[in-house]
Protein backbone atom coordinates (compact mmCIF):
# COMPACT_ATOMS: atom_id res chain seq x y z
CA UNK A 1 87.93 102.60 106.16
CA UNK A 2 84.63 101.42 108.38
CA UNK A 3 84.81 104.80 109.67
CA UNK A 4 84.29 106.03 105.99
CA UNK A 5 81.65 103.43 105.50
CA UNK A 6 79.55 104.23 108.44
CA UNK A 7 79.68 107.78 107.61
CA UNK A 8 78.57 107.29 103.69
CA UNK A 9 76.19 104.57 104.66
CA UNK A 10 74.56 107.24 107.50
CA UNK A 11 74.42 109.56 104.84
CA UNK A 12 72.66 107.27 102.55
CA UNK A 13 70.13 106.49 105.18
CA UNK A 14 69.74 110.43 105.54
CA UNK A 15 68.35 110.53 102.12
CA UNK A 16 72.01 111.18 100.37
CA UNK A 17 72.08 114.53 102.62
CA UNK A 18 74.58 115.60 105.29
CA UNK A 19 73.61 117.27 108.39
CA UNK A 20 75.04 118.29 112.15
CA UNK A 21 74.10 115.31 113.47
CA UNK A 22 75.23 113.13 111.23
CA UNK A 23 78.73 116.04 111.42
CA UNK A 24 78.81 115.00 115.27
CA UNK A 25 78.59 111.14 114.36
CA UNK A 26 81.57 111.24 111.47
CA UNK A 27 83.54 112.64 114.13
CA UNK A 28 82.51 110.61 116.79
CA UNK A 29 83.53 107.99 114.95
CA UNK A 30 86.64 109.35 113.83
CA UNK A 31 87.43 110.24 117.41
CA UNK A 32 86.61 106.15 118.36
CA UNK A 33 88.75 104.82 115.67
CA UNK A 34 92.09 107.32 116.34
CA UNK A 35 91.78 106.38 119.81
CA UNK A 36 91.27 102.56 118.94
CA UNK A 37 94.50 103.19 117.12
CA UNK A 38 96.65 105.16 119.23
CA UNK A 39 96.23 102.32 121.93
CA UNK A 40 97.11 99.40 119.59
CA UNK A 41 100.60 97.60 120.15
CA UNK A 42 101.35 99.48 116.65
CA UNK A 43 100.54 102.66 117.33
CA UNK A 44 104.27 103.76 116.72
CA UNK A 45 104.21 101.82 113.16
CA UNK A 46 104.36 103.65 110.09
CA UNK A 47 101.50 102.52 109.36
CA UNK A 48 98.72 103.07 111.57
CA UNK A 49 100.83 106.45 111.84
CA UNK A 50 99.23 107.48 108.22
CA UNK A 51 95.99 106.20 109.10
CA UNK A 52 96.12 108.22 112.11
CA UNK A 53 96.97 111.45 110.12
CA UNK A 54 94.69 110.62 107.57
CA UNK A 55 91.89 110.50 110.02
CA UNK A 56 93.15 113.87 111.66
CA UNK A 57 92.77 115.19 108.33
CA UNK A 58 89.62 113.96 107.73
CA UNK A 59 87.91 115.12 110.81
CA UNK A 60 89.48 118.55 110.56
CA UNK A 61 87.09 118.89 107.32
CA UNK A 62 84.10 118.30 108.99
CA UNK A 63 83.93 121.74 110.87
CA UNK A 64 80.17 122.41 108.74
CA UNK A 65 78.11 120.80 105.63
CA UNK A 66 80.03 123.08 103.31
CA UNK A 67 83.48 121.95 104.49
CA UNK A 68 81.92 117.96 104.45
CA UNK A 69 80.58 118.10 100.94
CA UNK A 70 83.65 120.65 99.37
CA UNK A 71 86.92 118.34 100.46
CA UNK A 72 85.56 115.25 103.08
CA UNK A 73 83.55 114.00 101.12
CA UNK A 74 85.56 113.31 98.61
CA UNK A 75 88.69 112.23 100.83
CA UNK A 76 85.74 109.29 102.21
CA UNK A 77 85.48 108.33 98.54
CA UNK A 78 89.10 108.66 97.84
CA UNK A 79 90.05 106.38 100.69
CA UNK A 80 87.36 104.05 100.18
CA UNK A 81 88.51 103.15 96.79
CA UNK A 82 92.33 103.39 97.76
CA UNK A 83 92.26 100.90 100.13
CA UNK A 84 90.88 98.42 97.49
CA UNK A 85 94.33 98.76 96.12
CA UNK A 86 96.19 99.23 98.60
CA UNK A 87 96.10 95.77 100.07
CA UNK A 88 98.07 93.92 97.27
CA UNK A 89 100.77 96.21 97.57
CA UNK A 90 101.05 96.44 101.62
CA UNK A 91 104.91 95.18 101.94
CA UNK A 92 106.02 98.22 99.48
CA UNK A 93 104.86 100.47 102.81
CA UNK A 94 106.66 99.12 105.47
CA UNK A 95 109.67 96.94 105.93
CA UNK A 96 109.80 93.54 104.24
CA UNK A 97 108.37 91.04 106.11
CA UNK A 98 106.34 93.33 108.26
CA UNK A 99 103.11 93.13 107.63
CA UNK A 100 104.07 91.29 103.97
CA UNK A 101 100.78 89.15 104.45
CA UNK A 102 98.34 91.75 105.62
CA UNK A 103 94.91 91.88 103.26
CA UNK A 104 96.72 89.33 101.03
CA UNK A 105 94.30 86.62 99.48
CA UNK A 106 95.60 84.89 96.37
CA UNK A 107 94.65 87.24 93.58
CA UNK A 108 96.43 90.07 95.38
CA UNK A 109 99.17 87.79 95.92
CA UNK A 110 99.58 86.69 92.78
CA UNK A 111 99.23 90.43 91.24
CA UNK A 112 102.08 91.17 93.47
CA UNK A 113 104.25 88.29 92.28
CA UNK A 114 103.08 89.11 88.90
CA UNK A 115 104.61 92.95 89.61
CA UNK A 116 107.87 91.73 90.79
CA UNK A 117 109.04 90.26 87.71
């Protein structure tokens, strides 16, 4: 998701427009952070797996401007906002007891609990 961030906050700073150089940063970025998770001790998990893909897909729409503001764009908002959610319901992703903690804090925890009945 930082990688999303940067690239929308970069943006921002660009007066809301996109541009190659700030093309060649999103996928410099992207680059970093597939890399960053390819080496992790979970690269193999399902997990980082998605992200992985989803970053593959990502970068693959940031060939020009068009291609940026037409579908990436919108996958950097989509993914943004998706991750908001998806931290209460991590453990209904991978295996039980994997992971079951990961983003938790007590309101998610307790929406989760609250789902389970």
């Amino acid at each position: 998701v930082n990688v999303f961030e940067n690239v929308r906050r970069m943006k921002e700073q660009n007066g809301g427009r996109m541009d190659d150089d700030l093309l060649a940063f999103a996928r410099e970025e992207v680059q970093k952070s597939v890399a960053t998770f390819s080496a992790s001790p979970f690269a193999n998990d399902a997990m980082t797996q998605q992200c992985i893909a989803d970053l593959d897909s990502y970068a693959a729409d940031l060939r020009d401007v068009s291609s940026y503001e037409k579908v990436a764009s919108k996958k950097e908002a989509w993914s943004v906002a998706q991750h908001k959610y998806q931290r209460a319901a991590t453990n209904a992703i991978v295996e039980e007891g994997a992971m079951e903690s990961a983003y938790a804090n007590r309101k998610k925890m307790s929406l989760r609990a609250k789902s389970k009945r």
